[in-house]
PDB file of N, CA and C in Angstrom:
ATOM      1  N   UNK A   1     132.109 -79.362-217.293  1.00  0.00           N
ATOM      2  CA  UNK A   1     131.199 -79.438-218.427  1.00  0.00           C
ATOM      3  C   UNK A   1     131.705 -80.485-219.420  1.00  0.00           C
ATOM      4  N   UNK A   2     131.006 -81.253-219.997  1.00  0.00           N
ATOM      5  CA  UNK A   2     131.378 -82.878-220.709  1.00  0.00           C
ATOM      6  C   UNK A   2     131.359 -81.955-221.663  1.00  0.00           C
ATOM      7  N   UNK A   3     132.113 -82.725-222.990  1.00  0.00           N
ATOM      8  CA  UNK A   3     132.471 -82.110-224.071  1.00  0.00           C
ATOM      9  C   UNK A   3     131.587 -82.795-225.116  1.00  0.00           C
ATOM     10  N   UNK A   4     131.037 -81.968-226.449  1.00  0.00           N
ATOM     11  CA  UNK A   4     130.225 -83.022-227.143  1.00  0.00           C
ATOM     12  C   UNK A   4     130.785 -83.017-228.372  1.00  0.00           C
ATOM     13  N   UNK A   5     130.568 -84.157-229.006  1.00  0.00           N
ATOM     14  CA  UNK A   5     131.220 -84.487-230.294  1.00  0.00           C
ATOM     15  C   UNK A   5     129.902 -84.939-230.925  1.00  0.00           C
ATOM     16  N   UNK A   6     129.838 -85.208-232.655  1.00  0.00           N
ATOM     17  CA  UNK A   6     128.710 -84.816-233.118  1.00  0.00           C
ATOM     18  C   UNK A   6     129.383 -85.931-234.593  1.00  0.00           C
ATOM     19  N   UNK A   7     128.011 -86.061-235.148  1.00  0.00           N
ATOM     20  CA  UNK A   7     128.644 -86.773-236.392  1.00  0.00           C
ATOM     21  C   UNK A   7     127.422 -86.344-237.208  1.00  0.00           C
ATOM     22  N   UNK A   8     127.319 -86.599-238.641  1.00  0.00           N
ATOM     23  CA  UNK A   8     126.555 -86.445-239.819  1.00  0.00           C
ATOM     24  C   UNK A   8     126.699 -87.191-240.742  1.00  0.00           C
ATOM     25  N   UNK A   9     125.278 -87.702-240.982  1.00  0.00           N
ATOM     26  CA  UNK A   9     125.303 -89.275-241.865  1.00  0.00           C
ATOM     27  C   UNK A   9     124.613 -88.644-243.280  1.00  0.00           C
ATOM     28  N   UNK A  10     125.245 -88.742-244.516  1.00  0.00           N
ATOM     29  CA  UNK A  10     124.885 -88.014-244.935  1.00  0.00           C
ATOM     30  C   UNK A  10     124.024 -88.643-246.112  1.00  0.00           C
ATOM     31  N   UNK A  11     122.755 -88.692-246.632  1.00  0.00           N
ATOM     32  CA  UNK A  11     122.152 -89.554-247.876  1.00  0.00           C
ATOM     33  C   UNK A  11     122.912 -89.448-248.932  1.00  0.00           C
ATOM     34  N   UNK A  12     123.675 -90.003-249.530  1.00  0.00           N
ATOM     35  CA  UNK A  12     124.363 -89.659-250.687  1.00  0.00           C
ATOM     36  C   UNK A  12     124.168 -89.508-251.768  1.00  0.00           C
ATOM     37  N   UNK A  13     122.837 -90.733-252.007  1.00  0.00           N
ATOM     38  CA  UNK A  13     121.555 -90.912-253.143  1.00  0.00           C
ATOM     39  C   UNK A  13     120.609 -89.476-253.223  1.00  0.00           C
ATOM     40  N   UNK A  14     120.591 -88.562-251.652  1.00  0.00           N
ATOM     41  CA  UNK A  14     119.354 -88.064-251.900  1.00  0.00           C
ATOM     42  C   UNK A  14     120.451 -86.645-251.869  1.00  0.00           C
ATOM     43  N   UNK A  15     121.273 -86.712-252.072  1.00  0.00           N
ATOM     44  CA  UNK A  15     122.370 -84.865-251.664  1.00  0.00           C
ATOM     45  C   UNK A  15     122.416 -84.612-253.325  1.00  0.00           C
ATOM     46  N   UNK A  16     122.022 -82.846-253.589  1.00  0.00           N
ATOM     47  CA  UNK A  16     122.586 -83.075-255.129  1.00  0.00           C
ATOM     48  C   UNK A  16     123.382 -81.786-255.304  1.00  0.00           C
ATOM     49  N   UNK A  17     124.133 -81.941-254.245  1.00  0.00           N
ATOM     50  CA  UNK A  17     125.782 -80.941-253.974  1.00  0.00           C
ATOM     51  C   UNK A  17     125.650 -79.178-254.118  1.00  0.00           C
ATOM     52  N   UNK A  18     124.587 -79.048-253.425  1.00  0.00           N
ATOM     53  CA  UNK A  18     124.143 -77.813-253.843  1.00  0.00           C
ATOM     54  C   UNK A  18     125.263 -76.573-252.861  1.00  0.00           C
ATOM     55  N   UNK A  19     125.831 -77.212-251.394  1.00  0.00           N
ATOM     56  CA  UNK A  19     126.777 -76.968-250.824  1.00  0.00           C
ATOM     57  C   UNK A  19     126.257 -76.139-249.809  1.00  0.00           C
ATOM     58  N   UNK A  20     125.258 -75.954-249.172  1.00  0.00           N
ATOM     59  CA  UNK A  20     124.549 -75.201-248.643  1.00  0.00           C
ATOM     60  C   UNK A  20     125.001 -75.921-247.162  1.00  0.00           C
ATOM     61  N   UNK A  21     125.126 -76.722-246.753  1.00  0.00           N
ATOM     62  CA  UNK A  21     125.590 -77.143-245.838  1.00  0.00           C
ATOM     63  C   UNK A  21     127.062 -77.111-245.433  1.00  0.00           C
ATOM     64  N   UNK A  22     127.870 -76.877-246.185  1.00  0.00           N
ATOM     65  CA  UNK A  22     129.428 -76.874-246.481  1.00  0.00           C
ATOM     66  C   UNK A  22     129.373 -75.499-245.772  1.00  0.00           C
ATOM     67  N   UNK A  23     128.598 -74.522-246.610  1.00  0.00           N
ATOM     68  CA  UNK A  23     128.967 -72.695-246.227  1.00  0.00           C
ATOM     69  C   UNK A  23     128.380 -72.794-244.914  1.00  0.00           C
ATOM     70  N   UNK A  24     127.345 -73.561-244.383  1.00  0.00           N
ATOM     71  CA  UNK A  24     126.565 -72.900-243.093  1.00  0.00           C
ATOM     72  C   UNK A  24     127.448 -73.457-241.724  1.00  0.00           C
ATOM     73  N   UNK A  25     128.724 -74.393-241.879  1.00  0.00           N
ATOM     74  CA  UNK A  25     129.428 -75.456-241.111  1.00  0.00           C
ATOM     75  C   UNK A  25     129.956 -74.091-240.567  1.00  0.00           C
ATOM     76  N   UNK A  26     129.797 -74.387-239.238  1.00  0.00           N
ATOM     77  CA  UNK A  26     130.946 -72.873-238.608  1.00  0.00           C
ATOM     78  C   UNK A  26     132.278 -74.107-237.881  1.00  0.00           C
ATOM     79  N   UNK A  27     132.273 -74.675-238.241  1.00  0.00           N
ATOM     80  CA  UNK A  27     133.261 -75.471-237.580  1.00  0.00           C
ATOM     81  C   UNK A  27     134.380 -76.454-238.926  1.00  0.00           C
ATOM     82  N   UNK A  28     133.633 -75.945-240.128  1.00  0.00           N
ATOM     83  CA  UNK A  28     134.576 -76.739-241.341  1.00  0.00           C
ATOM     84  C   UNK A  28     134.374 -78.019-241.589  1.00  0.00           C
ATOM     85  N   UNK A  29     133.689 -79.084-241.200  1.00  0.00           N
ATOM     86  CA  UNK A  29     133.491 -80.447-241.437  1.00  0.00           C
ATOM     87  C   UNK A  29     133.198 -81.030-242.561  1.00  0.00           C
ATOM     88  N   UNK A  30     132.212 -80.410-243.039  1.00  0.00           N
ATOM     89  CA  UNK A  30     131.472 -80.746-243.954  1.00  0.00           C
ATOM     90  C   UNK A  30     132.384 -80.183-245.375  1.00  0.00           C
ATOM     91  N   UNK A  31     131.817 -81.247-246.683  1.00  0.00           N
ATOM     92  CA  UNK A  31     133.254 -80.879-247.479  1.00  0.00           C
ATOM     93  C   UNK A  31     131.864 -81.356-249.209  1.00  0.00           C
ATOM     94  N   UNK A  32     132.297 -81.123-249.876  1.00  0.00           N
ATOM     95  CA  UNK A  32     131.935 -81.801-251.425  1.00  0.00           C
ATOM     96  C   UNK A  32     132.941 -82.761-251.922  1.00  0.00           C
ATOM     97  N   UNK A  33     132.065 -84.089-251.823  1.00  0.00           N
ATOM     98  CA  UNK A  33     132.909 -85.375-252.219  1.00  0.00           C
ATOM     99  C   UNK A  33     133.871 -85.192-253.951  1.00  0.00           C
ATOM    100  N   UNK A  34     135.178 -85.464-253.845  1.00  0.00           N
ATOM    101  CA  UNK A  34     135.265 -85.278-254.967  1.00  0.00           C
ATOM    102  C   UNK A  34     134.732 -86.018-256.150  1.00  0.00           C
ATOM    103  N   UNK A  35     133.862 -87.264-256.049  1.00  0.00           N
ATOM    104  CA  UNK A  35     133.329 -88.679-256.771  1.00  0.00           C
ATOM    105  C   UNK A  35     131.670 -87.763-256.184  1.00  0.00           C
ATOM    106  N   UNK A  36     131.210 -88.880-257.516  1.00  0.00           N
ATOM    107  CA  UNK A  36     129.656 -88.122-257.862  1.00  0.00           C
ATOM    108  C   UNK A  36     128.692 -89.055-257.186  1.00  0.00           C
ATOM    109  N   UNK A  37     127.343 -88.800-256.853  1.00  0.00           N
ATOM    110  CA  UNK A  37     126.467 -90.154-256.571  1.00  0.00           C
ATOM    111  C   UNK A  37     125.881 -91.011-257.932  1.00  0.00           C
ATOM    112  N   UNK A  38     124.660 -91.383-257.988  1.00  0.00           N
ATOM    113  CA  UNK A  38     124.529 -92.454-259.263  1.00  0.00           C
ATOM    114  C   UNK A  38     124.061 -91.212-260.193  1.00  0.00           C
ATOM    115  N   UNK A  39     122.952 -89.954-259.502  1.00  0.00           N
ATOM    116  CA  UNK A  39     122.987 -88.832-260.318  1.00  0.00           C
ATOM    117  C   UNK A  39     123.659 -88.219-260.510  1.00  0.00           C
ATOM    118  N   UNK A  40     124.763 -88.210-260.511  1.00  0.00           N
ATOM    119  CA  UNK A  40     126.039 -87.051-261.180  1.00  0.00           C
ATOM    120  C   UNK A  40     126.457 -86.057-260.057  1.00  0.00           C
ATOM    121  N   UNK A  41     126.187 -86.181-259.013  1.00  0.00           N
ATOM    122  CA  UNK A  41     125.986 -84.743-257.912  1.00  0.00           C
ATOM    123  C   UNK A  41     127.480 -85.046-256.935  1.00  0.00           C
ATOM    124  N   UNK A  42     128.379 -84.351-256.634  1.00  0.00           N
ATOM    125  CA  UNK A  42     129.083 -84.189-255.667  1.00  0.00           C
ATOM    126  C   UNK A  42     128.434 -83.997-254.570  1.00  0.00           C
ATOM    127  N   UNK A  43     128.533 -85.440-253.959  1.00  0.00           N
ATOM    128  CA  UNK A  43     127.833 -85.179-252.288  1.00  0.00           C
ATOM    129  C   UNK A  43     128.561 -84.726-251.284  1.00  0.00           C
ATOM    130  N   UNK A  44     127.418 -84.172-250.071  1.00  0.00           N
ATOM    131  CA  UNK A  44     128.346 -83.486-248.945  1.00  0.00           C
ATOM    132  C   UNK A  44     129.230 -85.001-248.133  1.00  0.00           C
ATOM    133  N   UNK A  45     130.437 -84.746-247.830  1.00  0.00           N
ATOM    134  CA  UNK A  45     130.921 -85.560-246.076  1.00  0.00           C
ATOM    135  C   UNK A  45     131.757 -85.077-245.465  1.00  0.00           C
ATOM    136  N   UNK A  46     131.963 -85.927-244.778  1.00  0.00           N
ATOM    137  CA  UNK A  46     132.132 -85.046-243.687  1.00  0.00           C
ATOM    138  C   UNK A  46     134.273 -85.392-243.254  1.00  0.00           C
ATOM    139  N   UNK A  47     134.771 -84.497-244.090  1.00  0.00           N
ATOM    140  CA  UNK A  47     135.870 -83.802-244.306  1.00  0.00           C
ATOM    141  C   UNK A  47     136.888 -84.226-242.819  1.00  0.00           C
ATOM    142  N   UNK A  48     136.096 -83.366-242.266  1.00  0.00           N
ATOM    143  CA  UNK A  48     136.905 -82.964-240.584  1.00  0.00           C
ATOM    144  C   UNK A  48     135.890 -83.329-239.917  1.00  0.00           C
ATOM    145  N   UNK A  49     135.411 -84.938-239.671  1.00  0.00           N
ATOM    146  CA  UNK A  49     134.670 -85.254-238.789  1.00  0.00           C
ATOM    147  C   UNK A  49     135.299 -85.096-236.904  1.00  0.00           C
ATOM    148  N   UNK A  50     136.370 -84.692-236.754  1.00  0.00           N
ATOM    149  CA  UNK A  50     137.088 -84.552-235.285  1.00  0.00           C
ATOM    150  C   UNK A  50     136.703 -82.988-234.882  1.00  0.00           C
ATOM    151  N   UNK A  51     136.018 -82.140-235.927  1.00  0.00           N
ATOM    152  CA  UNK A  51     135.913 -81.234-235.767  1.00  0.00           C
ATOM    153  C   UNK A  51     134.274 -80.641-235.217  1.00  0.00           C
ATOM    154  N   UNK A  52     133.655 -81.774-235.128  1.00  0.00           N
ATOM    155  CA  UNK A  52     132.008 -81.566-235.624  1.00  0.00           C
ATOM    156  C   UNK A  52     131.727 -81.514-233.851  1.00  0.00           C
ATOM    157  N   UNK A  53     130.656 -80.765-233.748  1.00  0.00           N
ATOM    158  CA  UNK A  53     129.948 -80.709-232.056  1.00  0.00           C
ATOM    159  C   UNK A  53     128.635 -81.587-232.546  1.00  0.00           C
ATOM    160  N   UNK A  54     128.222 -81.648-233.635  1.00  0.00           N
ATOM    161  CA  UNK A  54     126.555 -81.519-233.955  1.00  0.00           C
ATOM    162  C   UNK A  54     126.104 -80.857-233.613  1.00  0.00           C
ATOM    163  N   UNK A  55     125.980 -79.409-233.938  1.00  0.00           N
ATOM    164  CA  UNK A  55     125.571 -78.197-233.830  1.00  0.00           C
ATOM    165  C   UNK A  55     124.283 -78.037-234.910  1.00  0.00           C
ATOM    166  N   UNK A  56     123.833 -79.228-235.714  1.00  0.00           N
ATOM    167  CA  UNK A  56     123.128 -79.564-236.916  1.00  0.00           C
ATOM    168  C   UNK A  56     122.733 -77.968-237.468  1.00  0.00           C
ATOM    169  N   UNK A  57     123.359 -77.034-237.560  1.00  0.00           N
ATOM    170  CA  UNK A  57     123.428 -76.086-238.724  1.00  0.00           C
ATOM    171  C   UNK A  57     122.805 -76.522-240.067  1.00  0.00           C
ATOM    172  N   UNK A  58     123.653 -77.466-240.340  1.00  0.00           N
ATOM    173  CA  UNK A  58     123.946 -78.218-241.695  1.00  0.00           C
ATOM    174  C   UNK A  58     122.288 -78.920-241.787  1.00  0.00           C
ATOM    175  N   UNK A  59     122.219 -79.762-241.010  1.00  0.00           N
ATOM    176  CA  UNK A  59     120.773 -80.300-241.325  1.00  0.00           C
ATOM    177  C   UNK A  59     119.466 -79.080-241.407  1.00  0.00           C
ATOM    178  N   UNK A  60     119.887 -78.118-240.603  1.00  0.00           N
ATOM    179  CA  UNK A  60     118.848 -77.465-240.771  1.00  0.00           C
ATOM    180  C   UNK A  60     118.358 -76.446-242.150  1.00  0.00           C
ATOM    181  N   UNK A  61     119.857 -76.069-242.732  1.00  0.00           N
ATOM    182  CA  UNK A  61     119.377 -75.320-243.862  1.00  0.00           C
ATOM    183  C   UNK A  61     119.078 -76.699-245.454  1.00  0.00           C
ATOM    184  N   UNK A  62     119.644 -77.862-245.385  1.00  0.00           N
ATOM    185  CA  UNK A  62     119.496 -78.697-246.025  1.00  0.00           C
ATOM    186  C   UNK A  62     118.312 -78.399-246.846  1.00  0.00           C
ATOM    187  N   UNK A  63     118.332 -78.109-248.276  1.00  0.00           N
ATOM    188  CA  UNK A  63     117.066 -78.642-248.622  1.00  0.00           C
ATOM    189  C   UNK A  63     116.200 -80.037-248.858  1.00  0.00           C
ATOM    190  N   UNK A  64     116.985 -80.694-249.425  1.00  0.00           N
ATOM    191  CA  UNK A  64     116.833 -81.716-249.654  1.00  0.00           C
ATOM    192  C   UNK A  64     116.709 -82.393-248.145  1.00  0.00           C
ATOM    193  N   UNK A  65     117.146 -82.397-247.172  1.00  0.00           N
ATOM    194  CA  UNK A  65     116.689 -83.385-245.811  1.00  0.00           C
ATOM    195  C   UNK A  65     117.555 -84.581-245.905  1.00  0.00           C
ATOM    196  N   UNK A  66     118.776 -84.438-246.261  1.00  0.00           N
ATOM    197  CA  UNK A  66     119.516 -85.510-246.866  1.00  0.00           C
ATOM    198  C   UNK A  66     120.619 -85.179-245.461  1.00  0.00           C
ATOM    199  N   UNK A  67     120.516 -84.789-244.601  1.00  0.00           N
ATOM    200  CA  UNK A  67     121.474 -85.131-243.332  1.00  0.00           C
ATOM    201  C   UNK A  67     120.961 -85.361-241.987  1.00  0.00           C
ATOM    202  N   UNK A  68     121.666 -86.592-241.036  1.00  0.00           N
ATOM    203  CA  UNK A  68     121.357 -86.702-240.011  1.00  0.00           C
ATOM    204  C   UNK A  68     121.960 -86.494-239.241  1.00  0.00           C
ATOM    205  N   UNK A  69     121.976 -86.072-238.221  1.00  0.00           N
ATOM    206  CA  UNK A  69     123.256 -85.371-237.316  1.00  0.00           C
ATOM    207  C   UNK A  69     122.880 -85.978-236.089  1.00  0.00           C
ATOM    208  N   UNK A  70     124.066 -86.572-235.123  1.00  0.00           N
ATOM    209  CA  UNK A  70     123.628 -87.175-234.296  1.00  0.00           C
ATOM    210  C   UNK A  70     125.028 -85.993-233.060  1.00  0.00           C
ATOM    211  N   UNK A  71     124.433 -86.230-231.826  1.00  0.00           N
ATOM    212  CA  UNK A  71     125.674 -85.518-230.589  1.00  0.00           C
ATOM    213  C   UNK A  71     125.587 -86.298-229.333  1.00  0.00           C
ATOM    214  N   UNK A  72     126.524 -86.390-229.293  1.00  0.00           N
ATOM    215  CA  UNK A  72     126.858 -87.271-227.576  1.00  0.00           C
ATOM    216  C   UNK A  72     127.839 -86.440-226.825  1.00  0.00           C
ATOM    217  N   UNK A  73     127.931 -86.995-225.725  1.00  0.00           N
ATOM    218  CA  UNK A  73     128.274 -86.193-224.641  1.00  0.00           C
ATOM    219  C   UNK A  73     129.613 -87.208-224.253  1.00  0.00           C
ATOM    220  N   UNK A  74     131.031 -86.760-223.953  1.00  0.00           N
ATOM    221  CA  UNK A  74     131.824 -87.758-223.833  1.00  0.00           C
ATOM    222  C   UNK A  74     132.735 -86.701-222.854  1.00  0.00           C
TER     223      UNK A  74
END
């Protein structure tokens, strides 16, 4: 069975750090930037990207629609 690794691109302009994606990570990746975007917001990134499957958890509870999650097979 190939193993998959996963990444998350995250809008930084459109995230306004609400963290909802941080709690739903069952794998820990996802983190609150300590630096703000141009609106004042601690955006999500991605912390422990070696850790990520793209299991898009994270994109799915997103409100805002501010993550893209991509998974490959390696």
């Amino acid at each position: 069975m190939a193993k998959v690794k996963g990444a998350v691109v995250v809008d930084k302009e459109g995230c306004k750090g609400c963290g909802v994606c941080v709690n739903e990570c069952p794998h820990e990746v996802l983190a609150l930037h300590k630096e703000v975007n141009s609106r004042g917001y601690h955006y999500s990134y991605m912390e422990n990207p070696e850790n990520c499957i793209g299991c898009s958890n994270c994109g799915v509870v997103c409100p805002d629609t501010c993550l893209t999650i991509y998974r490959v097979k390696v």
